[in-house]
Protein backbone atom coordinates (compact mmCIF):
# COMPACT_ATOMS: atom_id res chain seq x y z
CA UNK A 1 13.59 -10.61 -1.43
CA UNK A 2 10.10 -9.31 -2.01
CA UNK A 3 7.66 -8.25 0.93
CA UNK A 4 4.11 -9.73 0.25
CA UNK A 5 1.32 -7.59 1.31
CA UNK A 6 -1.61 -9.20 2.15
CA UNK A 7 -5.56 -8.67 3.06
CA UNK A 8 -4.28 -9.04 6.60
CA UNK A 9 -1.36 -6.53 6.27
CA UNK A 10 -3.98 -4.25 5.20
CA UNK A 11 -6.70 -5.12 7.67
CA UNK A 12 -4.17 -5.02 10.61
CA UNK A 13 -3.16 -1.60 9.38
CA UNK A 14 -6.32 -0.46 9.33
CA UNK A 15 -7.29 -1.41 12.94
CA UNK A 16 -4.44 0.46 14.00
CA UNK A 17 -5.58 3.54 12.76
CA UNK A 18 -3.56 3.63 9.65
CA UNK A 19 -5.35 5.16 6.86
CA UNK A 20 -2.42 4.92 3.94
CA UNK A 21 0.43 3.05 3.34
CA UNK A 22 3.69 3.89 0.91
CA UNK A 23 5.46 0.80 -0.87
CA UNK A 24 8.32 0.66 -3.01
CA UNK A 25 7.52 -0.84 -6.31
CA UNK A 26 10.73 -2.93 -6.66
CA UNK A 27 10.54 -4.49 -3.24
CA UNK A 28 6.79 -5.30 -2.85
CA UNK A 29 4.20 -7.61 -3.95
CA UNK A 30 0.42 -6.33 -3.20
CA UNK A 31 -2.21 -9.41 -3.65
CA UNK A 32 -4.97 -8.43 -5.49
CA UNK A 33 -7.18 -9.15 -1.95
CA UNK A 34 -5.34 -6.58 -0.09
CA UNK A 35 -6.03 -4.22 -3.10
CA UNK A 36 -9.56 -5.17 -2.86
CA UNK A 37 -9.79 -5.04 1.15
CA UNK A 38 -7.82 -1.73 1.16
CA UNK A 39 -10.69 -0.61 -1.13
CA UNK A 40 -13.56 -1.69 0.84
CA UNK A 41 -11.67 0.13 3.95
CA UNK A 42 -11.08 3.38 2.33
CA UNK A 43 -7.35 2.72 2.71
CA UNK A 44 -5.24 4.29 0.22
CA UNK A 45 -1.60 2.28 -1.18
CA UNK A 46 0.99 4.85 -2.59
CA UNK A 47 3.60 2.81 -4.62
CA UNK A 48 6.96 4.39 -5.04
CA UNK A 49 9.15 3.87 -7.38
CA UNK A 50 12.21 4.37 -5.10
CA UNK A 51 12.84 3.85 -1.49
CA UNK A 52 12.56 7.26 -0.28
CA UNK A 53 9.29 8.08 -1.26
CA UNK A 54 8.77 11.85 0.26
CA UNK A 55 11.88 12.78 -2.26
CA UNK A 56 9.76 14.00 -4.65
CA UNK A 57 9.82 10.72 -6.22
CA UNK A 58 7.37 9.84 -9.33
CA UNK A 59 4.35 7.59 -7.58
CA UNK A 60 1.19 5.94 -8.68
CA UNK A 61 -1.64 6.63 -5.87
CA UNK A 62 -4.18 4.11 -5.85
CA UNK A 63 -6.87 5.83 -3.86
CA UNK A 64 -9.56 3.70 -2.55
CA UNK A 65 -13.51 4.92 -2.20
């Protein structure tokens, strides 16, 4: 099963002090609120293709300014 990310997920992250967060492609679905709210906060989603995502893994950044 999928994990939904949502505006909250990001917002909660963010209040934690989180600035980034890596997701596997495959296994995630990212609402397009969170993608806006993670750009209004400066918070950047990695999306990995694989599960191990520091394995020098192929990723799409989607840095948020």
């Amino acid at each position: 099963m999928k994990k939904l990310i949502t505006a909250n997920d990001i917002r909660e992250a963010h209040a934690r002090g989180e600035q980034a967060m890596s997701l596997v492609l495959r296994a995630s679905i990212i609402t397009p609120e969170a993608r806006e709210v993670a750009d209004l906060l400066g918070f950047t989603i990695t999306e990995c293709d694989e599960s191990s995502p520091g394995n020098g893994v192929r990723s799409r950044q989607r840095a948020s300014r």
